[in-house]
Protein backbone atom coordinates (compact mmCIF):
# COMPACT_ATOMS: atom_id res chain seq x y z
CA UNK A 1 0.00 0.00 0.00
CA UNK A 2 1.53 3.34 -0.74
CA UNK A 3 2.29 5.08 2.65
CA UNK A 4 1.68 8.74 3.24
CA UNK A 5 4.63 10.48 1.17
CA UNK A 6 4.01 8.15 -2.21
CA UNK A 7 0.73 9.94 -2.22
CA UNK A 8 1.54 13.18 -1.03
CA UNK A 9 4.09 13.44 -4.43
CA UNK A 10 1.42 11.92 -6.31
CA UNK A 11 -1.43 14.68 -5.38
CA UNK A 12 1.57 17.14 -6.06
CA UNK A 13 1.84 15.55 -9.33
CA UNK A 14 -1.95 15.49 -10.23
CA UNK A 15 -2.29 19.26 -9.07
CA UNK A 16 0.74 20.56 -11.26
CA UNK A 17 -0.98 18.78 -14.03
CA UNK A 18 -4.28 19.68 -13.72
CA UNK A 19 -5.10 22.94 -11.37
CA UNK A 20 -7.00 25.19 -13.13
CA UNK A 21 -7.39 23.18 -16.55
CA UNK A 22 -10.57 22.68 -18.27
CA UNK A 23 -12.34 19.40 -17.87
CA UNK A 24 -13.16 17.98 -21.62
CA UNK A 25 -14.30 14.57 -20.52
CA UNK A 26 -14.51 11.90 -17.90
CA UNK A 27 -14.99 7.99 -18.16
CA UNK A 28 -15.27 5.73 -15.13
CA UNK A 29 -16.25 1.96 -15.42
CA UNK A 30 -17.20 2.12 -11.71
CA UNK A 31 -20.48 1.78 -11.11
CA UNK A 32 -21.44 4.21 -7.93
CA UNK A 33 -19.28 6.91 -9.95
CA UNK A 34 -21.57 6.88 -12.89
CA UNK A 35 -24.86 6.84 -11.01
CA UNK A 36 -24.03 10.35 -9.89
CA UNK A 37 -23.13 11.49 -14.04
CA UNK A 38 -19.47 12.24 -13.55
CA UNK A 39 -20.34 13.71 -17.24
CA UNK A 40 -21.43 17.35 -15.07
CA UNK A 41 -17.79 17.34 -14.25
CA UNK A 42 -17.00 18.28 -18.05
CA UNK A 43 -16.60 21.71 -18.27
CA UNK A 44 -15.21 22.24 -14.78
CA UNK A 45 -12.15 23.15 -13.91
CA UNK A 46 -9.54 21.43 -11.29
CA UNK A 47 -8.94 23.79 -8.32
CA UNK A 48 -6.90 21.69 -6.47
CA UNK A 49 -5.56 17.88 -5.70
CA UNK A 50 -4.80 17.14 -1.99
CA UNK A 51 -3.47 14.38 0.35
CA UNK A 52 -4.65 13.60 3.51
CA UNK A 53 -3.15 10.46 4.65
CA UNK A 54 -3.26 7.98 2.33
CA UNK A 55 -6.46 9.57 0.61
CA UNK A 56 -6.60 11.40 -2.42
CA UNK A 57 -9.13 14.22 -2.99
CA UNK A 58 -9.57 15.92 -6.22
CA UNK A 59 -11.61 19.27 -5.78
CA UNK A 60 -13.03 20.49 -9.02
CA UNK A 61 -14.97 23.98 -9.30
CA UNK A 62 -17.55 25.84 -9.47
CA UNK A 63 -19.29 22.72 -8.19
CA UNK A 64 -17.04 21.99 -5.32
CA UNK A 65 -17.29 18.09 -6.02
CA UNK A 66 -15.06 16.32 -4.75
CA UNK A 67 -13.25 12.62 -6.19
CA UNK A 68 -12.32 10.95 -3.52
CA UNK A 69 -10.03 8.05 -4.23
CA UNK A 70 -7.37 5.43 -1.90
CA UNK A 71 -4.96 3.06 -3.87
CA UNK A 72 -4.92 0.38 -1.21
CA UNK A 73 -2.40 -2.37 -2.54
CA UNK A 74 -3.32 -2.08 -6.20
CA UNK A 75 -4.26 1.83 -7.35
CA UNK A 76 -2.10 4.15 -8.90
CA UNK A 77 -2.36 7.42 -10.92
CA UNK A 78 -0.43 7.89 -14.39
CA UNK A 79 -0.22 10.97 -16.48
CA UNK A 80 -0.32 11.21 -20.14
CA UNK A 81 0.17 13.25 -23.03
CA UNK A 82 -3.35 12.50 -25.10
CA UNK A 83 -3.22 9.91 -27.48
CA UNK A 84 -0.03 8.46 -25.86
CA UNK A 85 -0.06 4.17 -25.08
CA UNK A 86 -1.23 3.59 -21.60
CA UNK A 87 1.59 1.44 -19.32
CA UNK A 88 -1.20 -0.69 -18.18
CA UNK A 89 -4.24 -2.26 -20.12
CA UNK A 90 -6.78 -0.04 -20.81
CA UNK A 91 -9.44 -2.84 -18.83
CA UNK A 92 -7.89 -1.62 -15.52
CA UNK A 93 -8.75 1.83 -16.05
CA UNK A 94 -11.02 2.78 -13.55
CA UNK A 95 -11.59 6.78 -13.88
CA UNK A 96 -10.09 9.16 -16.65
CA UNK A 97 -10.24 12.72 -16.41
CA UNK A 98 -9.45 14.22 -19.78
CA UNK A 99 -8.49 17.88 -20.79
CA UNK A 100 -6.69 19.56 -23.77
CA UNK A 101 -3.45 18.98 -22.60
CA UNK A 102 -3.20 16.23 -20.57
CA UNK A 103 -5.26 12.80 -19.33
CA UNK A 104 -5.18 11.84 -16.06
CA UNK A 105 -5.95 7.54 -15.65
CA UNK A 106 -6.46 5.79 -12.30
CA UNK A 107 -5.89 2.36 -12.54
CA UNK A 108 -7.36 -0.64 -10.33
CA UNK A 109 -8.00 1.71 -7.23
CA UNK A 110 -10.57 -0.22 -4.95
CA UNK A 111 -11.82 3.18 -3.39
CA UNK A 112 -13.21 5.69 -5.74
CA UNK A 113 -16.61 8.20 -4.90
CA UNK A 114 -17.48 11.71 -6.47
CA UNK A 115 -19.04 13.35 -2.89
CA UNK A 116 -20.10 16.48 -2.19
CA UNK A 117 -18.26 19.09 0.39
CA UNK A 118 -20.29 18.29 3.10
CA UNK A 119 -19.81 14.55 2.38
CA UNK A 120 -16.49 14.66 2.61
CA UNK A 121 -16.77 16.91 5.75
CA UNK A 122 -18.92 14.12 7.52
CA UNK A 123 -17.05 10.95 5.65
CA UNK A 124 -16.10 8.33 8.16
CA UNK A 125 -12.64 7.55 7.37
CA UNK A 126 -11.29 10.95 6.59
CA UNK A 127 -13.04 12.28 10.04
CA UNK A 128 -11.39 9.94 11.85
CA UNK A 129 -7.13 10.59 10.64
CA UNK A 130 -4.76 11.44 13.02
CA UNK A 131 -2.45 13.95 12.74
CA UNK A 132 -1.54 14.14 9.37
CA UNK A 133 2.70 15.32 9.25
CA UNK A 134 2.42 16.06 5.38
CA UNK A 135 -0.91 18.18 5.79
CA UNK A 136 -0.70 21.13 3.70
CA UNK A 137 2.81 21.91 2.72
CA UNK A 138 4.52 19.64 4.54
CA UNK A 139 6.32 22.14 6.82
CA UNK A 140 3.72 23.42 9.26
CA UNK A 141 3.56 21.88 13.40
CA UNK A 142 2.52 18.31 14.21
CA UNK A 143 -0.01 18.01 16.68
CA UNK A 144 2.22 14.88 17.93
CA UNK A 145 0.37 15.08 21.92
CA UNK A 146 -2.85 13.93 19.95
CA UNK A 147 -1.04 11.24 18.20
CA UNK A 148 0.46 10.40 21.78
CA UNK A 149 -3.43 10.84 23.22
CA UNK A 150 -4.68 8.61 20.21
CA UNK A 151 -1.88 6.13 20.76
CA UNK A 152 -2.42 5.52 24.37
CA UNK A 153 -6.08 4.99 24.07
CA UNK A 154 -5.22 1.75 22.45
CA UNK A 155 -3.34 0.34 25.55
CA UNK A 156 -3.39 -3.72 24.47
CA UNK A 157 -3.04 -3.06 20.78
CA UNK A 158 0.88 -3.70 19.38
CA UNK A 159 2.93 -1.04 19.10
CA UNK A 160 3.56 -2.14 15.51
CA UNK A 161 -0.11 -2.26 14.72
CA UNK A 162 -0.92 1.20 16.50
CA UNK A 163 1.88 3.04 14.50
CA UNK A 164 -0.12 1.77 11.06
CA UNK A 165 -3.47 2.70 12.41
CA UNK A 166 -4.43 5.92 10.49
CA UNK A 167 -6.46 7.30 13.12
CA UNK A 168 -3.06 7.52 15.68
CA UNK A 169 -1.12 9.40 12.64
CA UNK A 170 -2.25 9.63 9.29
CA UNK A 171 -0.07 8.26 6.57
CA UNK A 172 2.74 5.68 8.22
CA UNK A 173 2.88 2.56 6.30
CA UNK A 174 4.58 -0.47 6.88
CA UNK A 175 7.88 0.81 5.46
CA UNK A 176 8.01 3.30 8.09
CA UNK A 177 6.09 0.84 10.56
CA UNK A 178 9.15 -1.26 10.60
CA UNK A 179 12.35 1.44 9.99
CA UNK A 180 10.95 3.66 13.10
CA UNK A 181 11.15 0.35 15.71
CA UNK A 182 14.17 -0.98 14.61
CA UNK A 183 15.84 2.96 15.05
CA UNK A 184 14.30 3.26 18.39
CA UNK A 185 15.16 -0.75 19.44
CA UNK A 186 11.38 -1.48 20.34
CA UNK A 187 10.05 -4.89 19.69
CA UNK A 188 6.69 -4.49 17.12
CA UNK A 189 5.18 -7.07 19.05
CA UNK A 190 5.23 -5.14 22.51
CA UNK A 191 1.59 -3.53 23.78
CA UNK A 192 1.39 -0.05 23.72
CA UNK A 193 0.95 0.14 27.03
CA UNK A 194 4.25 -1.70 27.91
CA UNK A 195 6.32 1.07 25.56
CA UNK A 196 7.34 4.03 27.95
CA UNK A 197 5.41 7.11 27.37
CA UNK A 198 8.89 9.05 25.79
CA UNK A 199 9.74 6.26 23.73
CA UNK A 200 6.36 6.41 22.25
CA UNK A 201 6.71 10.17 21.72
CA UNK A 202 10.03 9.13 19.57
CA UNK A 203 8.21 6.72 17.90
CA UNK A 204 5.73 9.05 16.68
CA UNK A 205 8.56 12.37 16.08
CA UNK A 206 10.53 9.99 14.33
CA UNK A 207 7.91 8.67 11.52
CA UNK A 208 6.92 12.17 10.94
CA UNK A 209 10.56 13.33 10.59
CA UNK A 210 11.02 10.41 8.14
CA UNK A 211 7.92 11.25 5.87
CA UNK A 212 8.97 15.09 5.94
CA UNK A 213 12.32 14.46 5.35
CA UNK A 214 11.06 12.02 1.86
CA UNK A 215 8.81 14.96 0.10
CA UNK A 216 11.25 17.74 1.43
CA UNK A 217 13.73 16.97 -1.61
CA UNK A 218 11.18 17.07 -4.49
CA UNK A 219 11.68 14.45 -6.30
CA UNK A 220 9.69 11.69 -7.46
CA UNK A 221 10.64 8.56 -5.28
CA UNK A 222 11.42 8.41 -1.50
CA UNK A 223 15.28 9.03 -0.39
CA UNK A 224 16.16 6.68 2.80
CA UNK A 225 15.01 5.76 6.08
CA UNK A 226 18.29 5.73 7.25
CA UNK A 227 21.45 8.82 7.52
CA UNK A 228 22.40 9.56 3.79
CA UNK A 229 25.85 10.11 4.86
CA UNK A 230 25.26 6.61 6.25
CA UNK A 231 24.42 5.31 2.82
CA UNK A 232 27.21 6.95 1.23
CA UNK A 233 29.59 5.28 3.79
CA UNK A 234 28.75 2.32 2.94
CA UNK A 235 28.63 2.97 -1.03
CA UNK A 236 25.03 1.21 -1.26
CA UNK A 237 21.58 2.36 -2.63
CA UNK A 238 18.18 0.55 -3.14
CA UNK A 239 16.77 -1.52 -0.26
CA UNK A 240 20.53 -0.88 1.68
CA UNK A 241 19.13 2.76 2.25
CA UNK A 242 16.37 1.22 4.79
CA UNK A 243 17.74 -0.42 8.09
CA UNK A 244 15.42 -3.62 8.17
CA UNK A 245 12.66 -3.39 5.70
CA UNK A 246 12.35 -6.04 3.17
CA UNK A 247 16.19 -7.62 4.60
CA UNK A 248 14.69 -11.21 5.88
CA UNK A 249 18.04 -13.18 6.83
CA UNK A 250 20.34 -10.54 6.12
CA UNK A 251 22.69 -9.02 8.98
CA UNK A 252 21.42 -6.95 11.25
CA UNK A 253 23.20 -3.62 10.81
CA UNK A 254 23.62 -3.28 14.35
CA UNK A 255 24.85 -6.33 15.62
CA UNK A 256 25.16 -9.21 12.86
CA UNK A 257 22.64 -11.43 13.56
CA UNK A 258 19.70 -12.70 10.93
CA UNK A 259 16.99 -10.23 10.24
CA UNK A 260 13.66 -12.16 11.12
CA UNK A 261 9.98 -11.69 9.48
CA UNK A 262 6.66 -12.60 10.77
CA UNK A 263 3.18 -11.07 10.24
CA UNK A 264 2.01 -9.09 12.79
CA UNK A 265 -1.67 -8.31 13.18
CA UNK A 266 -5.20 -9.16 12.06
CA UNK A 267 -4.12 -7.60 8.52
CA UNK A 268 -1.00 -9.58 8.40
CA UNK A 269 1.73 -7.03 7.35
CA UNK A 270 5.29 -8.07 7.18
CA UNK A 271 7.37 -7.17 9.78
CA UNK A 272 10.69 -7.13 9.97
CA UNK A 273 13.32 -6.96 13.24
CA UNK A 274 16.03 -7.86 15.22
CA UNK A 275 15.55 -10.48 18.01
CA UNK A 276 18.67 -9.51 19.65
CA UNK A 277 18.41 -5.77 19.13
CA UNK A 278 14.42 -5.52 19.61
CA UNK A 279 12.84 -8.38 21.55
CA UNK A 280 12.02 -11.89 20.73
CA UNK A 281 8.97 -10.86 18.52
CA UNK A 282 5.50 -12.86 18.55
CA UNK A 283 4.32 -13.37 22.09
């Protein structure tokens, strides 16, 4: 699933594209979408394309309609020149928005709705994000004591599991689920509860630091997890710029010893640590 700064860069993205270009046509094959005639879009103009989270919402005017759209594990949005090939088959298409110069194609997105301002005002998931780091422009404060508040109302819950749950801080995926416990040395598997009240505030300063610190440079993909001059030292890029993630059996860059995995949670996700460095893992 793409975690909070894939989808910030991507609503950048859509917005340079698109804010304040003419609508000349829209095709969705989903079928909620067309019940409301996405066709009154045409004509409209894009004000603006926003993140919150992981959520996507595309604000068109004068109507002040809203498409709301989340990629989950399988969405993504491509921009084209018109009448240039698609990288995917045109079957997965779920929503294109088409103007003069340019045509905007969601593919295989499981979440897509065209809602109304007060719709998205009252919509359940977006009510209930935390504190969002990349909210706006990415540079403004982080209301990290209601993160804290959220996080400690879900005493028995793994700290793993409570660092992915949206509505403690929006837009921390599993990435930076499993790069912000191995920095801080905290087993994923240990209950909230059980994680001392500072370390949990690092937890939390650190993950927003990280997805900050991945949109601050501009470009398109995300830098590191760990020290660049770290990365440098040791003359490696790719998955060696991330401490643990996706390294199953590999050395532990602290002390040596075999990376482990395991799923953790009722939704499974991969999780990576150190049994020496963290904890033993899976109670």
């Amino acid at each position: 699933m793409p975690e909070g700064d894939t989808i910030f860069r991507s609503a950048k993205s859509l917005d340079a594209a698109l804010a304040g270009k003419t609508v000349t046509a829209v095709r969705t094959s989903v079928t909620q979408v067309r019940r409301l005639v996405p066709e009154r879009l045409v004509g409209q103009r894009t004000r603006e394309v926003q993140a919150r989270g992981k959520h996507l919402l595309h604000w068109f005017e004068p109507s002040d309609l809203c498409l709301h759209t989340h990629m989950m594990m399988t969405g993504s949005w491509h921009l084209y020149e018109p009448g240039r090939s698609w990288r995917k088959p045109a079957r997965h298409a779920r929503v294109v928005i088409a103007t003069q110069e340019i045509e905007a194609v969601l593919f295989s997105a499981p979440v897509i709705e065209l809602l109304s301002r007060a719709q998205v005002d009252r919509h359940r998931s977006l009510a209930a994000l935390g504190p969002d780091p990349l909210e706006g422009d990415a540079t403004g404060p982080v209301d990290l004591e209601e993160a804290e508040r959220r996080m400690a109302a879900r005493p028995e819950t793994a700290i793993g599991e409570a660092l992915l749950d949206q509505r403690v801080m929006a837009g921390v995926g599993n990435v930076y689920k499993n790069e912000v416990l191995f920095i801080h040395a905290v087993d994923p598997w240990t209950p909230v509860e059980e994680v001392d009240e500072p370390v949990r505030r690092q937890l939390l300063q650190t993950a927003s630091d990280l997805l900050r610190a991945n949109v601050a440079h501009g470009g398109p993909q995300r830098i590191t997890t760990r020290r660049p001059e770290d990365v440098r030292r040791a003359g490696r890029r790719g998955s060696d710029a991330v401490w643990v993630y996706g390294k199953g059996g590999r050395p532990c860059p602290r002390c040596g010893s075999p990376i482990d995995v395991a799923s953790l949670g009722d939704q499974a996700r991969v999780t990576y640590w150190c049994r020496r460095c963290q904890g033993p893992g899976p109670r």
